[in-house]
Protein backbone atom coordinates (compact mmCIF):
# COMPACT_ATOMS: atom_id res chain seq x y z
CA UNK A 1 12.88 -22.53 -55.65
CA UNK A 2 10.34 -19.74 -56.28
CA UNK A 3 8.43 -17.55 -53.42
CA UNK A 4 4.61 -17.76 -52.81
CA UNK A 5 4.83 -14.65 -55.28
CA UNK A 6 6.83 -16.28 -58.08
CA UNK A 7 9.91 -14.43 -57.24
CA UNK A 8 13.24 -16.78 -57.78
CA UNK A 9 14.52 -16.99 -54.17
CA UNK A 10 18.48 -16.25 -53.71
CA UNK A 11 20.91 -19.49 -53.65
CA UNK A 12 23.73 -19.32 -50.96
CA UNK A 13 27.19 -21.48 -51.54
CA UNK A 14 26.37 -23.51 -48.64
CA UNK A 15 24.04 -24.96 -45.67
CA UNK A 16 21.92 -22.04 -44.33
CA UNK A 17 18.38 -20.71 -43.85
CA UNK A 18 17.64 -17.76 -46.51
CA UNK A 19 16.66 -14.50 -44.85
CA UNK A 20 12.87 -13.82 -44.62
CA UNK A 21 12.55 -10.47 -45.63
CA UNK A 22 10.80 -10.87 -48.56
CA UNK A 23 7.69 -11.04 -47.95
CA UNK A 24 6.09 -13.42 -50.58
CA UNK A 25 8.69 -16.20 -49.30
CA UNK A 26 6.12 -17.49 -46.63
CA UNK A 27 8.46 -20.10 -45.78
CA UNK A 28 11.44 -21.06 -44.26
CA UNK A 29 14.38 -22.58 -47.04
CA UNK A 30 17.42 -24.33 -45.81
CA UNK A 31 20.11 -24.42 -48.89
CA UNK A 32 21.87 -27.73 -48.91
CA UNK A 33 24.77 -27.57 -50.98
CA UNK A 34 24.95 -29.74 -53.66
CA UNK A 35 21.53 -31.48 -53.37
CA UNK A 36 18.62 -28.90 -53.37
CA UNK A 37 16.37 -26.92 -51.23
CA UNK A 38 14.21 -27.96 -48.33
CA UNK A 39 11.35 -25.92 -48.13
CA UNK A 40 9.76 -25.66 -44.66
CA UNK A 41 6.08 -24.06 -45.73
CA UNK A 42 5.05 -21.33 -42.71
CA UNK A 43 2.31 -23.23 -42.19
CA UNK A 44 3.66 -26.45 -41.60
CA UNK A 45 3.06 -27.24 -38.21
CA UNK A 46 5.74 -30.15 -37.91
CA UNK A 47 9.07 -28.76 -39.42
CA UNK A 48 9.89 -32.06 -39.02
CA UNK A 49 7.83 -33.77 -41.74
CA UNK A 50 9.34 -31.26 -44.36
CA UNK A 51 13.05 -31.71 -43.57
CA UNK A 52 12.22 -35.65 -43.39
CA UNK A 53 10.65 -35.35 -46.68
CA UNK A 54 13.81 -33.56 -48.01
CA UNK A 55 15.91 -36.46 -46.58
CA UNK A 56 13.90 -39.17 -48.00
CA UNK A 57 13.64 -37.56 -51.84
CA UNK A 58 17.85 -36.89 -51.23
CA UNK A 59 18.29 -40.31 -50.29
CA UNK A 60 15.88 -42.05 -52.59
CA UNK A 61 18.40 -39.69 -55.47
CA UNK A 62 21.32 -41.15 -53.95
CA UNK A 63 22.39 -38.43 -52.04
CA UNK A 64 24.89 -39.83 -48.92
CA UNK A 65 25.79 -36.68 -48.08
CA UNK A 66 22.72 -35.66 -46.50
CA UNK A 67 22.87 -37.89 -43.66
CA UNK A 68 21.82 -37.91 -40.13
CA UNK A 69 23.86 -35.27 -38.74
CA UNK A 70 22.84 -32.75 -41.49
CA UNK A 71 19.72 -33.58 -40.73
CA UNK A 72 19.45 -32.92 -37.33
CA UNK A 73 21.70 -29.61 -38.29
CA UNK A 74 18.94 -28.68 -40.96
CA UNK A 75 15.64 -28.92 -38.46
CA UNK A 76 17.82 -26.97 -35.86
CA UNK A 77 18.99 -24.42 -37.80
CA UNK A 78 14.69 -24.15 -38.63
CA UNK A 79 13.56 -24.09 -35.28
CA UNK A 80 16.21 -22.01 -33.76
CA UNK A 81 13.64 -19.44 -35.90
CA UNK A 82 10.29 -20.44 -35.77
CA UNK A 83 8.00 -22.94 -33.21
CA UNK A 84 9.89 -26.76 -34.27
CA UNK A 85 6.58 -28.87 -33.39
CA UNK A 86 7.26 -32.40 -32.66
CA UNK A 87 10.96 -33.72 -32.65
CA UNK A 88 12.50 -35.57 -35.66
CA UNK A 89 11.37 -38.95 -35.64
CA UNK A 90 15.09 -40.49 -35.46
CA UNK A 91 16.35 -44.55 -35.93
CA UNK A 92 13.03 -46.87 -35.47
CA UNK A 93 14.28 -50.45 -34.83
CA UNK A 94 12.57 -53.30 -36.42
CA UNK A 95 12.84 -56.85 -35.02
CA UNK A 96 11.94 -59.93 -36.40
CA UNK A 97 14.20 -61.06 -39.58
CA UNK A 98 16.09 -64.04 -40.08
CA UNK A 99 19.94 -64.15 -39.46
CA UNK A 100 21.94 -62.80 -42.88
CA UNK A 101 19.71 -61.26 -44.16
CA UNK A 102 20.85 -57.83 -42.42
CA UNK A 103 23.05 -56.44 -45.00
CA UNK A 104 26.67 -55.44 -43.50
CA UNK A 105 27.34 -51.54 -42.33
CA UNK A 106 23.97 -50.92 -41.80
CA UNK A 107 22.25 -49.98 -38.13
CA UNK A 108 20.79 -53.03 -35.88
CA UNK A 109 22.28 -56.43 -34.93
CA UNK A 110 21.35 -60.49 -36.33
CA UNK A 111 17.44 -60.12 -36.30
CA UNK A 112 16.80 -56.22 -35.76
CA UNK A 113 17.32 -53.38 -38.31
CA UNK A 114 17.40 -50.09 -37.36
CA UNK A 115 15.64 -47.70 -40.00
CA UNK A 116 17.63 -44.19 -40.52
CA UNK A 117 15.60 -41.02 -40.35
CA UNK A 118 16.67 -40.00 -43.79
CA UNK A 119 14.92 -43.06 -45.38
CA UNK A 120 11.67 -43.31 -46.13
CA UNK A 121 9.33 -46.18 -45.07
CA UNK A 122 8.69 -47.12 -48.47
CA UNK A 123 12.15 -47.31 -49.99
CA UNK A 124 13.26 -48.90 -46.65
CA UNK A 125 10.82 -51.86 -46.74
CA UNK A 126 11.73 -52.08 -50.14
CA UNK A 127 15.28 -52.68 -49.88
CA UNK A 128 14.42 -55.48 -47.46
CA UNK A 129 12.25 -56.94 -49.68
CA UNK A 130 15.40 -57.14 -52.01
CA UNK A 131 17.72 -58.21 -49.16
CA UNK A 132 15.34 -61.45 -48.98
CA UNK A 133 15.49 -62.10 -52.51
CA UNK A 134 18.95 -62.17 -52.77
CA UNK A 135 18.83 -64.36 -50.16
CA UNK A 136 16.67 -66.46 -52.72
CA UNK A 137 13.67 -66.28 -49.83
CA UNK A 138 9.95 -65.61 -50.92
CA UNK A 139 8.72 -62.07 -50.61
CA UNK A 140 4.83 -61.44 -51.07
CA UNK A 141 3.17 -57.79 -51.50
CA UNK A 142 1.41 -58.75 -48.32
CA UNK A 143 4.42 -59.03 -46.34
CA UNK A 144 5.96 -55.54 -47.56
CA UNK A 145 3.30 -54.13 -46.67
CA UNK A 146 2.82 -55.86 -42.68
CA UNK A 147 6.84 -54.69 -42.57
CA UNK A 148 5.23 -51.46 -43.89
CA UNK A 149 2.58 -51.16 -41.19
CA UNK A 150 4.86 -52.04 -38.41
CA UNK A 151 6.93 -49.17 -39.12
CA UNK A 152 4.57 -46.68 -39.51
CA UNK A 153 3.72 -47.72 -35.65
CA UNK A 154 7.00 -46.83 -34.97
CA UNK A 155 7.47 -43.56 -36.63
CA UNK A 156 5.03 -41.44 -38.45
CA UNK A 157 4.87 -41.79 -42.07
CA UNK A 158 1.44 -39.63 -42.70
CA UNK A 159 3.86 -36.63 -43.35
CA UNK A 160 5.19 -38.51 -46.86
CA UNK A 161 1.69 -38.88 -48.14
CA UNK A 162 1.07 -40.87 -51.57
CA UNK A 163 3.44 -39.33 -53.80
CA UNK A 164 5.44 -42.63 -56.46
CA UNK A 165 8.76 -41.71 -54.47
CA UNK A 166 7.50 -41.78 -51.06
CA UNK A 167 3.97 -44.64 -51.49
CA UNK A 168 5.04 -48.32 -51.57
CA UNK A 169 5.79 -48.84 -55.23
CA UNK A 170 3.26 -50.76 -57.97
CA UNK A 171 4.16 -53.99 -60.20
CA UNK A 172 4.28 -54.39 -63.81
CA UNK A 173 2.59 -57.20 -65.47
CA UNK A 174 3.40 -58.34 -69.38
CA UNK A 175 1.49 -60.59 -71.30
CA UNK A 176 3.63 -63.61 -72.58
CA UNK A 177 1.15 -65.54 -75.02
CA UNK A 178 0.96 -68.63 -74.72
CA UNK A 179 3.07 -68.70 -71.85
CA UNK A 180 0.61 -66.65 -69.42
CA UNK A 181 1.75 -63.33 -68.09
CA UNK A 182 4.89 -62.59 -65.79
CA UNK A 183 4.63 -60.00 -62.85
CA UNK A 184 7.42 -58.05 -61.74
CA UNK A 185 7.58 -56.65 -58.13
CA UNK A 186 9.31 -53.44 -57.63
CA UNK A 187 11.98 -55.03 -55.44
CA UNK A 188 12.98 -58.03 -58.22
CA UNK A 189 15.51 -58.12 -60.87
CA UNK A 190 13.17 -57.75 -64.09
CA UNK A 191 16.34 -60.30 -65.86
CA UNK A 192 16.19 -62.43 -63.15
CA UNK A 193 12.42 -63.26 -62.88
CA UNK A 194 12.05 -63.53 -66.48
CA UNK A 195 14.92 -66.16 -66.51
CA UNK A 196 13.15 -68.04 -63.76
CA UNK A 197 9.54 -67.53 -65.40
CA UNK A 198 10.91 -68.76 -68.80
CA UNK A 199 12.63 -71.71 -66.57
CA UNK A 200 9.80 -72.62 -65.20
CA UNK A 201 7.91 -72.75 -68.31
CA UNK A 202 11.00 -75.14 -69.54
CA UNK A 203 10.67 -77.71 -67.08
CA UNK A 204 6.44 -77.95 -68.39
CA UNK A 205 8.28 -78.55 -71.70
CA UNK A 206 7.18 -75.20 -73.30
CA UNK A 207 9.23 -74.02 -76.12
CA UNK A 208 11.24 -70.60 -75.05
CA UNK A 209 12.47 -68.19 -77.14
CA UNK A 210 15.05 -65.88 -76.44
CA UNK A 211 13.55 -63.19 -78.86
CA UNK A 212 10.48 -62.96 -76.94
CA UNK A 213 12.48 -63.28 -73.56
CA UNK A 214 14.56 -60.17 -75.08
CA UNK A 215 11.14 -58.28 -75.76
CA UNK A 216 9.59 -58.87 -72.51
CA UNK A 217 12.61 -57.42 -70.53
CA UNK A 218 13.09 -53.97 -73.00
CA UNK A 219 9.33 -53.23 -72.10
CA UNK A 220 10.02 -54.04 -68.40
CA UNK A 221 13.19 -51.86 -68.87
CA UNK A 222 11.39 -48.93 -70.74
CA UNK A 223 9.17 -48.61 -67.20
CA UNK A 224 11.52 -49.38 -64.70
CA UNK A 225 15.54 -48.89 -64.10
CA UNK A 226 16.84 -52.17 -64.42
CA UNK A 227 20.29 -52.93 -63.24
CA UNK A 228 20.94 -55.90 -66.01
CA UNK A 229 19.20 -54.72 -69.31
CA UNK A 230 20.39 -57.78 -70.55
CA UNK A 231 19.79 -61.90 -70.65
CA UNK A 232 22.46 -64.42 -70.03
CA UNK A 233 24.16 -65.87 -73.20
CA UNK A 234 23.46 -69.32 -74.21
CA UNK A 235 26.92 -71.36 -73.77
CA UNK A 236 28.70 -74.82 -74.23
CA UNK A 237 31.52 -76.49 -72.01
CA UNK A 238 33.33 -79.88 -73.00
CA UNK A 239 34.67 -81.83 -70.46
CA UNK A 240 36.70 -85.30 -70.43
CA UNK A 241 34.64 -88.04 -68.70
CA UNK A 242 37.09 -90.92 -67.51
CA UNK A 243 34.38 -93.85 -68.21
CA UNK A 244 37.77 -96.63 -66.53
CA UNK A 245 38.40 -98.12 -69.75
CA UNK A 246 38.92 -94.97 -71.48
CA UNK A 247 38.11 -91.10 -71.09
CA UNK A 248 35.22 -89.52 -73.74
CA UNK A 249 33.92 -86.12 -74.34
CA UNK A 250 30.84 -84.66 -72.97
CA UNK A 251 29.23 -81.92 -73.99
CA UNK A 252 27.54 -78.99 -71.89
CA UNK A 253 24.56 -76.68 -72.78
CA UNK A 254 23.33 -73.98 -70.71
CA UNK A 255 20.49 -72.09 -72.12
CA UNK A 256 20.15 -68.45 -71.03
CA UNK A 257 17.31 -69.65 -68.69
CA UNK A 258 19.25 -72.21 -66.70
CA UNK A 259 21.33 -71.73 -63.31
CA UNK A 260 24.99 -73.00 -64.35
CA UNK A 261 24.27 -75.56 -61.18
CA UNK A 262 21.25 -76.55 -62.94
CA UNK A 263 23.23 -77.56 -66.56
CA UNK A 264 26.07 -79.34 -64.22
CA UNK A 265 22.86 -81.19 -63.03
CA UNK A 266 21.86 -81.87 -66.34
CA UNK A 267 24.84 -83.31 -67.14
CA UNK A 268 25.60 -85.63 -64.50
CA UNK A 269 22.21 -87.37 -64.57
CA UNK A 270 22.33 -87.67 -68.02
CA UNK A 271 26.06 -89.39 -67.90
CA UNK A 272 24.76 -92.03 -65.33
CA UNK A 273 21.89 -92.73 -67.26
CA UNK A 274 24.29 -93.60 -70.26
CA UNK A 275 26.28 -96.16 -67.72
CA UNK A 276 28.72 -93.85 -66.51
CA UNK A 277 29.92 -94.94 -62.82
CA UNK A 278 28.89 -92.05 -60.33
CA UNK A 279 31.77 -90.76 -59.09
CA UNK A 280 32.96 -90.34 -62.38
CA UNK A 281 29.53 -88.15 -63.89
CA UNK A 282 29.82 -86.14 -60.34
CA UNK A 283 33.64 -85.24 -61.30
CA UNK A 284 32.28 -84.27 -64.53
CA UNK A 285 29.68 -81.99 -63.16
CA UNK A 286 31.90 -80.04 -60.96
CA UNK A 287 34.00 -79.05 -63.58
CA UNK A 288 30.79 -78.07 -65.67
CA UNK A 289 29.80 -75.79 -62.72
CA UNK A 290 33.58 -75.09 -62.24
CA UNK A 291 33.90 -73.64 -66.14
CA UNK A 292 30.23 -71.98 -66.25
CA UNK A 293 31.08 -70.33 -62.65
CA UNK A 294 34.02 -68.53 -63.47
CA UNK A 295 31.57 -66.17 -65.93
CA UNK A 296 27.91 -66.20 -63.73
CA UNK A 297 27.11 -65.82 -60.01
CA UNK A 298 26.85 -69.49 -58.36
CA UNK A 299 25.50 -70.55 -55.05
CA UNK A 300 23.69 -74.53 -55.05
CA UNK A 301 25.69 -77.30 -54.63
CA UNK A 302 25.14 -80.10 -57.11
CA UNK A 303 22.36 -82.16 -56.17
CA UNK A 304 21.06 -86.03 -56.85
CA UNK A 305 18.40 -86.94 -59.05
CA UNK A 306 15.33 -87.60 -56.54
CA UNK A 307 13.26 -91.31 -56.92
CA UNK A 308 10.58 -92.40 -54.57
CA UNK A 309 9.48 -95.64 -54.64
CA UNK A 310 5.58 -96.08 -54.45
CA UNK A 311 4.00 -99.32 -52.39
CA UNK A 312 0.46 -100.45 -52.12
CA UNK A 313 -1.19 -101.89 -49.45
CA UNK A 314 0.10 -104.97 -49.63
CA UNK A 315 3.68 -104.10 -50.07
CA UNK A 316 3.57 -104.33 -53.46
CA UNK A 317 5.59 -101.74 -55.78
CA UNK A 318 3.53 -99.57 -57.66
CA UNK A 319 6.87 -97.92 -59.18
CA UNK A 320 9.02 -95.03 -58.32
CA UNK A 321 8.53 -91.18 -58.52
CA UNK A 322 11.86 -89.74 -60.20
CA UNK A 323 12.21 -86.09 -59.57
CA UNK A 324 15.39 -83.83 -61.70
CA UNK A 325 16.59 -80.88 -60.62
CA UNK A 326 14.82 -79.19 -63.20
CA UNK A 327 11.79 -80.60 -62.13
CA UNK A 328 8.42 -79.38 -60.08
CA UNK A 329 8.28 -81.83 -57.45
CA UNK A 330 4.18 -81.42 -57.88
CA UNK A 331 4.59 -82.05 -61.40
CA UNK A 332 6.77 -85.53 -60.89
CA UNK A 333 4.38 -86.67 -58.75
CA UNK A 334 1.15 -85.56 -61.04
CA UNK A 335 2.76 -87.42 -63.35
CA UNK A 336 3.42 -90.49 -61.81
């Protein structure tokens, strides 16, 4: 930390406010050991939005040992010195989420989460923006930036201004010719959505490639930290199908792409479609999922191939809708 005049400023062993007499420092320095300076500017009228912005950049760097009790030590150690402004801004409580999706240990109760005064707005909303998606909900831009709003009613958040670790973070867009593109929010797994873009493009019957799957996420990963750098492996179970006049082999194959559940799925419709009874293709498909689960993250159940049947007006059948697992419902019906 360097004074108004350039001068290096002393560092104490420990949580205190440097002395003031020299007089280029022109602001007020609280030493936090082991994480940094917070630098209270003279003419900072709120002491409160520097030592806030301290907390936020500490916790944002994983600091946990700056937490709220060194931060109320740290603005009253500053205005026991010099006029304090407005108070800090403490725990604003924000109501309105869904049951589970509160993580455990943190402050609030089934539908309200209380947001600490070392976090910033922006890294806040965005860790409930990843809370949903692990819940496998929908979360837009729009609505991280409502949940945004509404805080910022709550608290003040003028004080972080627009600075990348404080502003509501951007999305990356890649080009994946002749695929389309694939955007990547701040608060999604870049593995995870190109697994469910390249999916998706499966179940249209585009070809996939793994190599281009493996591109896409190193220049995600160049841009972003990404907590899986890489793609799930391609892999093969055999199971014993008892058909009741003797047992056969099956075989398994779950592409990179595909949800273990989803290969399971595979499986099993495609055993009942080769005269297999049900109960027997079912058994199957749990020990698919069984063997592909013990190695990947599961959480669907196995579910039933989906047929509609279609009538006219005069009760006659026009035919029947079949929907997979795999499958758009949009697209079964487009193309029936």
């Amino acid at each position: 930390v360097y004074a108004a005049g350039g001068h290096l400023l002393p560092v104490y062993d420990g949580s205190e406010v440097l002395d003031k007499a020299n007089d280029d420092l022109r602001a007020t320095v609280v030493v936090v050991k082991k994480i940094g300076h917070a630098v209270v500017p003279d003419d900072e009228l709120h002491i409160a939005d520097s030592i806030e912005r301290f907390a936020a950049t500490a916790t944002s760097a994983g600091h946990v040992t700056f937490d709220e009790n060194a931060l109320n030590e740290s603005y009253t150690m500053v205005a026991g010195q010099r006029p304090s402004g407005r108070p800090l801004s403490g725990t604003a409580m924000i109501a309105g989420f869904q049951e589970g999706i509160i993580p455990p240990n943190q402050p609030g109760n089934a539908t309200v989460w209380g947001v600490s005064g070392i976090e910033g707005p922006a890294r806040f909303v965005s860790r409930v923006a990843q809370a949903l998606v692990k819940q496998g909900l929908p979360v837009s831009r729009s609505f991280v930036e409502d949940t945004h709003a509404s805080l910022c009613k709550l608290r003040p958040c003028g004080h972080y201004g627009t600075a990348p670790r404080y502003d509501l973070p951007t999305n990356l867009t890649v080009s994946a010719d002749p695929l389309g593109s694939l955007t990547v929010e701040p608060w999604m797994e870049p593995a995870d959505a190109i697994e469910q873009f390249a999916r998706a493009a499966a179940a249209k019957g585009q070809d996939i490639k793994r190599e281009s799957c493996v591109e896409m996420l190193s220049w995600f990963c160049k841009r972003r930290r990404c907590a899986r750098q890489t793609l799930r492996e391609d892999r093969k179970a055999v199971v014993l199908v008892s058909t009741g006049e003797k047992d056969l082999e099956a075989t398994a194959t779950c592409e990179f792409w595909s949800p273990p559940e989803w290969c399971a799925e595979l499986l099993k419709d495609r055993l009942i479609k080769e005269g297999v009874p049900v109960d027997s293709a079912l058994a199957a498909g749990m020990e698919v999922r069984r063997h592909f689960c013990e190695t990947s993250t599961c959480g669907q159940r196995l579910h039933t191939r989906l047929s509609l049947d279609i009538w006219d007006h005069d009760n006659g059948t026009v035919g029947a809708a079949a929907c997979g697992p795999l499958s758009d419902p949009a697209d079964c019906v487009e193309k029936m």
